[in-house]
Protein backbone atom coordinates (compact mmCIF):
# COMPACT_ATOMS: atom_id res chain seq x y z
CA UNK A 1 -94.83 -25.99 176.88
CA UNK A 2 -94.67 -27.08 173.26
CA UNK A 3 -94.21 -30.48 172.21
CA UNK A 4 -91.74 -31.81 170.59
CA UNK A 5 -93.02 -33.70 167.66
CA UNK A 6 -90.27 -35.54 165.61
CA UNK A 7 -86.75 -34.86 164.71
CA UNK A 8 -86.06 -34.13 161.26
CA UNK A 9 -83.35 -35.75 159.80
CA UNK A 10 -82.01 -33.93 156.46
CA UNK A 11 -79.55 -36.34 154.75
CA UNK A 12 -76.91 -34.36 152.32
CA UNK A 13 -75.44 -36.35 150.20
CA UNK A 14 -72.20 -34.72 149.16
CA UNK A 15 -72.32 -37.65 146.41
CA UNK A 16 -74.85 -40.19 144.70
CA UNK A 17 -75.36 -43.40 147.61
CA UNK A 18 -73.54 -46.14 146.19
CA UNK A 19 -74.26 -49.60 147.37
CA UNK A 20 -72.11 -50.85 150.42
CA UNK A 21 -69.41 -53.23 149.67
CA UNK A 22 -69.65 -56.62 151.76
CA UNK A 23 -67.16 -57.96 153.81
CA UNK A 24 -66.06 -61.68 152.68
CA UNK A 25 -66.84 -62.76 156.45
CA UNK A 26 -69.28 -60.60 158.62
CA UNK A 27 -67.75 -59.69 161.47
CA UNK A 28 -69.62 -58.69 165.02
CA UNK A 29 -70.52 -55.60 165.00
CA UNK A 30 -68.57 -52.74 166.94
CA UNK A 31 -70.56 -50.90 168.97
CA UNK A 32 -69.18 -47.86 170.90
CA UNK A 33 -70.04 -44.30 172.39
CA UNK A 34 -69.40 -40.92 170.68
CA UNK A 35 -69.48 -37.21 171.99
CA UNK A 36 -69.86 -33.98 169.97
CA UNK A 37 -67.47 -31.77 171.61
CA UNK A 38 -68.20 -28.68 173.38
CA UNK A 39 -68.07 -26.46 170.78
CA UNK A 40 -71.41 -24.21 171.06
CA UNK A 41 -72.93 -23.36 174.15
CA UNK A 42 -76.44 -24.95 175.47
CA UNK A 43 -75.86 -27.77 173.01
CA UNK A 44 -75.03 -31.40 173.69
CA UNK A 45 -74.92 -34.28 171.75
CA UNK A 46 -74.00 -38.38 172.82
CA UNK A 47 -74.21 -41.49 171.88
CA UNK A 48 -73.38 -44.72 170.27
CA UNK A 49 -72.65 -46.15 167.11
CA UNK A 50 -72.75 -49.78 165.47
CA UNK A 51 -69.95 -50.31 162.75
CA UNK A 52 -70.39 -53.71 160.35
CA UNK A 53 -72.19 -55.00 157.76
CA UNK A 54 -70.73 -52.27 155.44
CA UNK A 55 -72.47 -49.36 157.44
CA UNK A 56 -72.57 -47.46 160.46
CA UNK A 57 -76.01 -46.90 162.45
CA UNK A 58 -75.53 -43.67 164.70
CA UNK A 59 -78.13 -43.12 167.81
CA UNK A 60 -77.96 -41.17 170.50
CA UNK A 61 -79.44 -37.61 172.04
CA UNK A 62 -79.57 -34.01 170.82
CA UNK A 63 -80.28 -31.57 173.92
CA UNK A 64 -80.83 -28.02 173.83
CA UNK A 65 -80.43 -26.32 177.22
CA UNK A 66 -81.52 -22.69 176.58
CA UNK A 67 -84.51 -20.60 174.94
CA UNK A 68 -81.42 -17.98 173.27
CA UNK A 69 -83.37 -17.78 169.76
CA UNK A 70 -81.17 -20.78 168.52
CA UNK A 71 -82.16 -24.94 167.46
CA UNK A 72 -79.33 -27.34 168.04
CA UNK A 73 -78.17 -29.12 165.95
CA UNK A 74 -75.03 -32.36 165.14
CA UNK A 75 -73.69 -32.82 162.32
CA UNK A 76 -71.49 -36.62 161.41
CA UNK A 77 -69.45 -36.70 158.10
CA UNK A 78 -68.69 -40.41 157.29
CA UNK A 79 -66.27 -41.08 154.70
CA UNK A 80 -64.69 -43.60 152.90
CA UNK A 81 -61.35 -44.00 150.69
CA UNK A 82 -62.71 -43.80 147.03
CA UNK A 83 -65.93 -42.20 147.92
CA UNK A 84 -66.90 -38.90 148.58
CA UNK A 85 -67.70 -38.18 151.92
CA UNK A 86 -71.67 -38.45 153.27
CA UNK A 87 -72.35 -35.80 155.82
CA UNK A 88 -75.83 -35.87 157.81
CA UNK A 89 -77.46 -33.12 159.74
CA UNK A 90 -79.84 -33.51 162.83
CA UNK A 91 -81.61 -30.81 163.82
CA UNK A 92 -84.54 -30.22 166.88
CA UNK A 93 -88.19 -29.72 164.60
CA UNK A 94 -91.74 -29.53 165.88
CA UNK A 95 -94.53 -30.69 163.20
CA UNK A 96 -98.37 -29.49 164.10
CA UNK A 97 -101.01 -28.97 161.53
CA UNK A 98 -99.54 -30.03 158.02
CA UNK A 99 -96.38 -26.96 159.59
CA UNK A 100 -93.26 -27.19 160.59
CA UNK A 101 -90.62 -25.25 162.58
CA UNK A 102 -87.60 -25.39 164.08
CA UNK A 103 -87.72 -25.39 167.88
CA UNK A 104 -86.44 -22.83 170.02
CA UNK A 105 -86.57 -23.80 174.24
CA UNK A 106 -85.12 -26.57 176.38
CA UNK A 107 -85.16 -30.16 174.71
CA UNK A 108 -83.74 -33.13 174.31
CA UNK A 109 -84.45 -35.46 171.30
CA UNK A 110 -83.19 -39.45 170.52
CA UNK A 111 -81.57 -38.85 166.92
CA UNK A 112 -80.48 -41.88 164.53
CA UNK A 113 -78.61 -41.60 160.68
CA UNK A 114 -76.72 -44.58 158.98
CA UNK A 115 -74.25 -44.12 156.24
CA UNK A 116 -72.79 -46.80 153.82
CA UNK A 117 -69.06 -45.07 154.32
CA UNK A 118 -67.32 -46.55 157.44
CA UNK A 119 -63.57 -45.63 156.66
CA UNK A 120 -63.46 -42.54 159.47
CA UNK A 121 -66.45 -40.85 161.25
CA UNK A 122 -66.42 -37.41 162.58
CA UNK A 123 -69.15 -35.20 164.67
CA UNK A 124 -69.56 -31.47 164.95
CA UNK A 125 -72.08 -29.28 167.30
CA UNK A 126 -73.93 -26.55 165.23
CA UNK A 127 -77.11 -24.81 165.69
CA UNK A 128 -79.65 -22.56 163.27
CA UNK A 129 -81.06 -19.03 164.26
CA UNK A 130 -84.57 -19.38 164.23
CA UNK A 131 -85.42 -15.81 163.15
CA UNK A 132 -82.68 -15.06 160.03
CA UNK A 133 -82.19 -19.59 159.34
CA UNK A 134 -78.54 -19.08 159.02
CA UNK A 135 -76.42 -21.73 160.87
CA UNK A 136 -73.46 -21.71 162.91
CA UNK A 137 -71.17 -24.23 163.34
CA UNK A 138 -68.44 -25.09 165.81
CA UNK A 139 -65.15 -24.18 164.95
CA UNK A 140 -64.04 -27.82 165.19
CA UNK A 141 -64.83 -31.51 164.63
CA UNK A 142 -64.34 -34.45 166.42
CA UNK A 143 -62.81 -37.92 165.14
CA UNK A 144 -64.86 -40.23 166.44
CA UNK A 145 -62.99 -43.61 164.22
């Protein structure tokens, strides 16, 4: 069985990172669960995230449940009134020997993105063909805030 090595975060940044605005009193952060829904089949993706401090810190799980010639993957788009939106991709990659590819089997990887835009947060399932690299993404996505 391979191993998995490390998940590969790939940040796209729809627009430049501008520095997050602080609140005039910090309040506790809010920290609560999120689901991708069920949009492509053998993928799952759960979680939690922390909102405060002019971000929001996403962790949680990406599983794969089939060999079908596909990698999972979640997508989040934050976004924020006057900004443009930040969306972030996670995706299941092995690394060995200076290469990298993206996995095709049964796995399940611990995933974690911040953004600086905390106005609304939404998730989507996708996944990547591992022979022709074109993705697919669920029709759908879900509010999460």
């Amino acid at each position: 069985m391979r191993r998995i090595g490390v998940v590969v975060l790939t940040t796209l940044a729809l627009a430049g990172l501008a520095a997050p605005v602080e609140a005039a009193q910090a309040a506790p952060p809010d920290k609560r669960k999120w689901a991708a829904p069920d949009g492509i089949a053998d993928v799952a993706a759960w979680g939690t995230y922390t909102r405060g401090d002019g971000r929001v810190v996403i962790r949680g799980r990406l599983a794969d449940a089939a060999k079908d010639g596909r990698t999972a993957c979640v997508r989040f788009k934050a976004t924020e009134r006057g900004r443009r939106a930040h969306v972030l991709k996670a995706a299941i990659v092995v690394r060995r020997g200076g290469r990298h590819w993206y996995h095709d089997g049964e796995a399940t990887v611990r995933i974690t993105t911040s953004s600086p835009n905390t106005g609304h947060l939404h998730v989507q399932e996708c996944s990547r063909n591992t022979e022709t690299g074109a993705w697919e993404y669920a029709r759908t996505w879900r509010r999460i805030y």
